[in-house]
Protein backbone atom coordinates (compact mmCIF):
# COMPACT_ATOMS: atom_id res chain seq x y z
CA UNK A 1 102.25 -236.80 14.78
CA UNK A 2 101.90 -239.72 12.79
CA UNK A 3 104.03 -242.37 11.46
CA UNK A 4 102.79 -245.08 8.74
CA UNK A 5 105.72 -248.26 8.71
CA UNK A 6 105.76 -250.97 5.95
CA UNK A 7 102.31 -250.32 5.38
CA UNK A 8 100.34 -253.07 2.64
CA UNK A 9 96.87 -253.17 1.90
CA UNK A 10 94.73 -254.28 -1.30
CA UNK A 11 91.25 -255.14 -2.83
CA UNK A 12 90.59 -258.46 -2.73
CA UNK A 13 93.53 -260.75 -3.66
CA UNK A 14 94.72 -257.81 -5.34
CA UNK A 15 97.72 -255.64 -3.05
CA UNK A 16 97.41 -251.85 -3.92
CA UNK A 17 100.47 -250.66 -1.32
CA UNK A 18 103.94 -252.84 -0.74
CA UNK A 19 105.25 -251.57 2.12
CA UNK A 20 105.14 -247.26 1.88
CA UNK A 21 106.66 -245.42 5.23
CA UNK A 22 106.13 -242.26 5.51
CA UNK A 23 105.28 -239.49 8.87
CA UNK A 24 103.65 -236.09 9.00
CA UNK A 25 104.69 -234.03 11.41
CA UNK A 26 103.03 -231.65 13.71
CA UNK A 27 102.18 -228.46 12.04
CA UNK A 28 103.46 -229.66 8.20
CA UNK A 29 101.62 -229.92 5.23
CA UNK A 30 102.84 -233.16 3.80
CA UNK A 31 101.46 -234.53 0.25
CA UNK A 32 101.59 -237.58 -1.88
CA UNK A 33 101.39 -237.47 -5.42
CA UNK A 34 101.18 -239.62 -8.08
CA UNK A 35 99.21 -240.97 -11.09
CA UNK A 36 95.79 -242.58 -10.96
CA UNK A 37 95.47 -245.62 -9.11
CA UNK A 38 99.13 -245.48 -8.06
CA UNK A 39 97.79 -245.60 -4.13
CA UNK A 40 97.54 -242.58 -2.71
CA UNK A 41 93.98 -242.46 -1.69
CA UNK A 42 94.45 -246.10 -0.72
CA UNK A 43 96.75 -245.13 1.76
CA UNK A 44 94.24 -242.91 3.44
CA UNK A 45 91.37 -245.34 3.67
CA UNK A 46 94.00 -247.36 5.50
CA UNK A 47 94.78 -244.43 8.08
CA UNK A 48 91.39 -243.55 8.67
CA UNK A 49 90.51 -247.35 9.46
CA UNK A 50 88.13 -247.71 5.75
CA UNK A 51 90.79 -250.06 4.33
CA UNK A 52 92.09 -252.96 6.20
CA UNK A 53 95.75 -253.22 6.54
CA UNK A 54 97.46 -256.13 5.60
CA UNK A 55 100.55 -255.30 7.08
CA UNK A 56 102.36 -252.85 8.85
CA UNK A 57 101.33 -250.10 11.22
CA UNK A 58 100.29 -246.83 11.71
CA UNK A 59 101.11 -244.94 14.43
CA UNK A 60 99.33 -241.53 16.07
CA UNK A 61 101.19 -239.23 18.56
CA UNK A 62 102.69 -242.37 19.33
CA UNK A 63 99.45 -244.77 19.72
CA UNK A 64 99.23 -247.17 17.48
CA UNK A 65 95.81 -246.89 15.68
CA UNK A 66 96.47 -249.64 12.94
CA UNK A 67 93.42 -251.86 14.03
CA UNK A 68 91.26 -248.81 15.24
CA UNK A 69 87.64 -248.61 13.31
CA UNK A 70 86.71 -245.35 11.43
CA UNK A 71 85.08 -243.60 14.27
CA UNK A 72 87.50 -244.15 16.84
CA UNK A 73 90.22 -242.82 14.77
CA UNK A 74 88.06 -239.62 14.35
CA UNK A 75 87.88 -239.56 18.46
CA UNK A 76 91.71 -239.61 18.46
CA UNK A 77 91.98 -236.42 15.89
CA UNK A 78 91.75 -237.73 12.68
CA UNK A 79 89.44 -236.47 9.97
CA UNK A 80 88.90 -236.89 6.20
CA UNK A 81 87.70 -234.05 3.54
CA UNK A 82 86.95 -236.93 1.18
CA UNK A 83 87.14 -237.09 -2.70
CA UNK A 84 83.83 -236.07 -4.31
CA UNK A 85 82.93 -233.50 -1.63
CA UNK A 86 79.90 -236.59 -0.58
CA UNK A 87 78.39 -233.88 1.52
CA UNK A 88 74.39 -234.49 2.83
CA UNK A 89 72.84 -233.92 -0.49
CA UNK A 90 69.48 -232.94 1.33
CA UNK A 91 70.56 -231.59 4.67
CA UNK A 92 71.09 -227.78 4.45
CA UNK A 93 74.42 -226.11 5.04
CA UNK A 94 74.24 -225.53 8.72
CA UNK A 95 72.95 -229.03 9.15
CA UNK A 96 76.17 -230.46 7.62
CA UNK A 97 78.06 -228.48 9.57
CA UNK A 98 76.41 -229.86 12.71
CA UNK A 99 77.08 -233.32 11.49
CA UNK A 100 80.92 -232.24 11.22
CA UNK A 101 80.69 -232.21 14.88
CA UNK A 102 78.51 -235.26 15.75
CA UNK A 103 81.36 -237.38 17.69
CA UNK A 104 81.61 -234.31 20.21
CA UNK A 105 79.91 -233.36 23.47
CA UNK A 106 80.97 -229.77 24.17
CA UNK A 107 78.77 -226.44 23.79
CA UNK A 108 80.83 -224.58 21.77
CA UNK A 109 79.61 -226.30 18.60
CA UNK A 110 77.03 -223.25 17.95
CA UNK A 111 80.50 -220.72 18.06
CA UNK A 112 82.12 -223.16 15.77
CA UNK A 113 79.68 -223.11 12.81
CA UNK A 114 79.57 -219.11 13.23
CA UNK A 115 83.94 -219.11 13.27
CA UNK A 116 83.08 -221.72 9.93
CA UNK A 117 80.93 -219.01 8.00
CA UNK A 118 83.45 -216.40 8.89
CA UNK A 119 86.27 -218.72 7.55
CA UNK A 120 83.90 -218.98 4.26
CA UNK A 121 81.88 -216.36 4.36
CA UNK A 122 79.72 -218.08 1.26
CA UNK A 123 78.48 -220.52 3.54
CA UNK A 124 76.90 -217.69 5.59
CA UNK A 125 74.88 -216.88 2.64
CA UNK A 126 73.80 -220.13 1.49
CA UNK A 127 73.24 -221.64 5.05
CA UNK A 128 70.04 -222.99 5.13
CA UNK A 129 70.26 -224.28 1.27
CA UNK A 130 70.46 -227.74 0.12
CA UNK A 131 73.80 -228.64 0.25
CA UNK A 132 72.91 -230.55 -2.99
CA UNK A 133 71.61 -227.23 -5.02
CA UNK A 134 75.55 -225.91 -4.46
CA UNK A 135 77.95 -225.52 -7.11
CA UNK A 136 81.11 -227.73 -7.11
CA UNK A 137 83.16 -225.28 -5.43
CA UNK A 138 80.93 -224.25 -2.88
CA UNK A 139 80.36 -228.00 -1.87
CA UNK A 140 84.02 -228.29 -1.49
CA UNK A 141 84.40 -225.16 0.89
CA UNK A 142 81.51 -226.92 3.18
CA UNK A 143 83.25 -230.16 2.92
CA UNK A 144 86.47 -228.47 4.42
CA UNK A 145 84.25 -226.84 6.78
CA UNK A 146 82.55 -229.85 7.76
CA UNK A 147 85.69 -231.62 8.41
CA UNK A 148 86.75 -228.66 10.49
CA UNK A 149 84.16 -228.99 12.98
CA UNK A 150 85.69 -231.78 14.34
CA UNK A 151 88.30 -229.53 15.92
CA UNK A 152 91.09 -232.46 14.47
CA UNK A 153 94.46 -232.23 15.16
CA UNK A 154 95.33 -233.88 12.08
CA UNK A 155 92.83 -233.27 8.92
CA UNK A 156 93.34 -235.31 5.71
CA UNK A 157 92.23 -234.02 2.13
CA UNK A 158 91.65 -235.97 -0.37
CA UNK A 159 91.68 -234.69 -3.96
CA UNK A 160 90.13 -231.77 -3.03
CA UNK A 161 90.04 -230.01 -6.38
CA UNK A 162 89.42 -232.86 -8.20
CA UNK A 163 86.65 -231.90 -11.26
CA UNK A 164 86.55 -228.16 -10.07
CA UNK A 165 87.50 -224.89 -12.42
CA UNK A 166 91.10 -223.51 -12.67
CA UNK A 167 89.76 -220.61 -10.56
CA UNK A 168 88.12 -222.45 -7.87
CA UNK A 169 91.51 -224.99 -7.65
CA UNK A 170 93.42 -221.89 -6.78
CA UNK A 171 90.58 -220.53 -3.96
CA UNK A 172 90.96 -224.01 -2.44
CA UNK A 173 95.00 -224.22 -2.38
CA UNK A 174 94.58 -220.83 -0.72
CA UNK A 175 92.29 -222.18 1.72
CA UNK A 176 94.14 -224.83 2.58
CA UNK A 177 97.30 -222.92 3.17
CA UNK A 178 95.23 -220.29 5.31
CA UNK A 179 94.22 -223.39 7.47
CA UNK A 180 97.61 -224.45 7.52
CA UNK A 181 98.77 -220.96 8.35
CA UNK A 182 96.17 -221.75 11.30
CA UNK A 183 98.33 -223.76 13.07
CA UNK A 184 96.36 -227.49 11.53
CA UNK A 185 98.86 -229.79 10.85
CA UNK A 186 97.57 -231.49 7.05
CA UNK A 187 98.07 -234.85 4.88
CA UNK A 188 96.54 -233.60 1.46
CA UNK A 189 96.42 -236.27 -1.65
CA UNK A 190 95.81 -234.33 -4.96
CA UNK A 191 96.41 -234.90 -8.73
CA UNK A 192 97.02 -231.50 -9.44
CA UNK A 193 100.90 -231.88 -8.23
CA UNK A 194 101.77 -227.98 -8.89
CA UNK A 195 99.29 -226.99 -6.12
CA UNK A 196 100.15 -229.75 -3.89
CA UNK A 197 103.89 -229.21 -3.89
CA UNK A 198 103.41 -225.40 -3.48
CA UNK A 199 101.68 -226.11 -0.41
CA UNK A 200 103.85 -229.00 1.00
CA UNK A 201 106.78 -229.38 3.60
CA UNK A 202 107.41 -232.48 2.77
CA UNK A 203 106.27 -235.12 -0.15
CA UNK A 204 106.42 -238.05 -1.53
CA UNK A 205 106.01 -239.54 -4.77
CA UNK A 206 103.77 -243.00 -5.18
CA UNK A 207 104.30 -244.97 -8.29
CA UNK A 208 102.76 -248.49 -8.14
CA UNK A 209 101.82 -248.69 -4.36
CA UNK A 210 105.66 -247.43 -3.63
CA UNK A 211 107.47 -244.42 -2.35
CA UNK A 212 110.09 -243.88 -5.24
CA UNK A 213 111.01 -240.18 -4.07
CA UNK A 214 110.75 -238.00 -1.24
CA UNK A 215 112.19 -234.63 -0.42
CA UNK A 216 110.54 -230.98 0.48
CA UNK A 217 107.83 -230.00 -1.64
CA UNK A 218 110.44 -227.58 -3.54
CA UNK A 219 112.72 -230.37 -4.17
CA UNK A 220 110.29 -232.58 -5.67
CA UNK A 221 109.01 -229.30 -7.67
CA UNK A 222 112.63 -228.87 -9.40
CA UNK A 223 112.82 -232.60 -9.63
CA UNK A 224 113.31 -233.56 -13.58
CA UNK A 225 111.70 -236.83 -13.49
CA UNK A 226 108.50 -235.28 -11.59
CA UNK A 227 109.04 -231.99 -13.76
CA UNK A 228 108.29 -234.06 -16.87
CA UNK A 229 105.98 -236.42 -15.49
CA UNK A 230 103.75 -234.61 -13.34
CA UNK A 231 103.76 -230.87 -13.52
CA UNK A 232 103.42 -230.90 -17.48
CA UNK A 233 106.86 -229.08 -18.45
């Protein structure tokens, strides 16, 4: 479903990514992992057309979307749970919902936000709150949510349980395998590498704005090097 080839990209003069391959196909859950600053989320601003690439290309059920601006990749499929949650501080729940579907023109958004409270039935309660006045984990689910709406084919996460309780790190890994389970095919970016590679298919290991390992998430689980390095044993 999509294929990323030789793919560099950088901050100013500064190159962040030398050439990292990798594809997701339809249906997996594939991850990258890797330290701070090693690329990861660097690599997704380039997919999602927020980072300009350099070189290389990036490839969506075979169309090449390497030049394509942010929203036309989210008309081909695409969309981005981003790090931080950054939902509408002072829209309510059910507003940010609605702006999870803005790009489409169907009538079925109304049966979508109703199929998102029953997929997190907090929302339900909280749906005409501030989005703002919810706690950490609760802006997370309605970030998923939000992303959701967008009826993508392929939805990216990015560090989704980044500054969130042990507790509410496990209720989002289970979410995101349930969507999974769903049929969504999923490109998830997260520090916490235990979670990640219990969810994964496939994954690959960023070091430096390079792919130094790859394998299944088990492999990369029994790994030594990313045993040591990552998953704190």
């Amino acid at each position: 479903m999509l294929t990323v080839k030789n793919l560099h990209a950088g901050y100013g003069k500064t190159d962040v990514l030398h050439g990292i391959s990798f594809e997701v196909k339809a249906g997996q859950c594939v991850t990258l992992i890797g330290a701070n600053g090693a690329g990861k989320s660097s690599a997704l601003r380039c997919i999602t057309g927020l980072l300009p690439v350099r070189e290389g290309q990036i490839f969506f059920e075979s169309q090449e979307i390497t030049q394509y601006s942010g929203h036309r990749i989210v008309r081909t499929g695409i969309t981005m749970c981003p790090e931080g949650r950054q939902v509408f501080a002072e829209m309510s729940v059910t507003e940010n919902l609605k702006m999870g579907a803005h790009t489409r023109r169907d009538k079925e958004q109304g049966a979508d936000i109703d199929r998102m409270m029953d997929l997190f039935p907090v929302l339900r309660k909280r749906a005409r709150q501030m989005a703002g006045t919810l706690s950490g984990g609760e802006q997370e689910m309605l970030a998923i949510a939000r992303a959701l709406m967008s009826r993508p084919k392929l939805c990216i996460f990015d560090e989704p349980s980044l500054g969130l309780a042990p507790k509410i790190v496990q209720e989002v890994g289970e979410t995101i395998a349930r969507i999974k389970a769903d049929g969504m095919t999923i490109l998830l970016v997260e520090q916490n590498a235990n979670m990640a590679l219990g969810l994964a298919d496939q994954a690959y290991l960023i070091e430096a704005g390079e792919i130094v390992l790859q394998g299944t998430g088990k492999e990369l689980m029994s790994n030594p090097e990313v045993s040591n390095a990552y998953l704190g044993h």
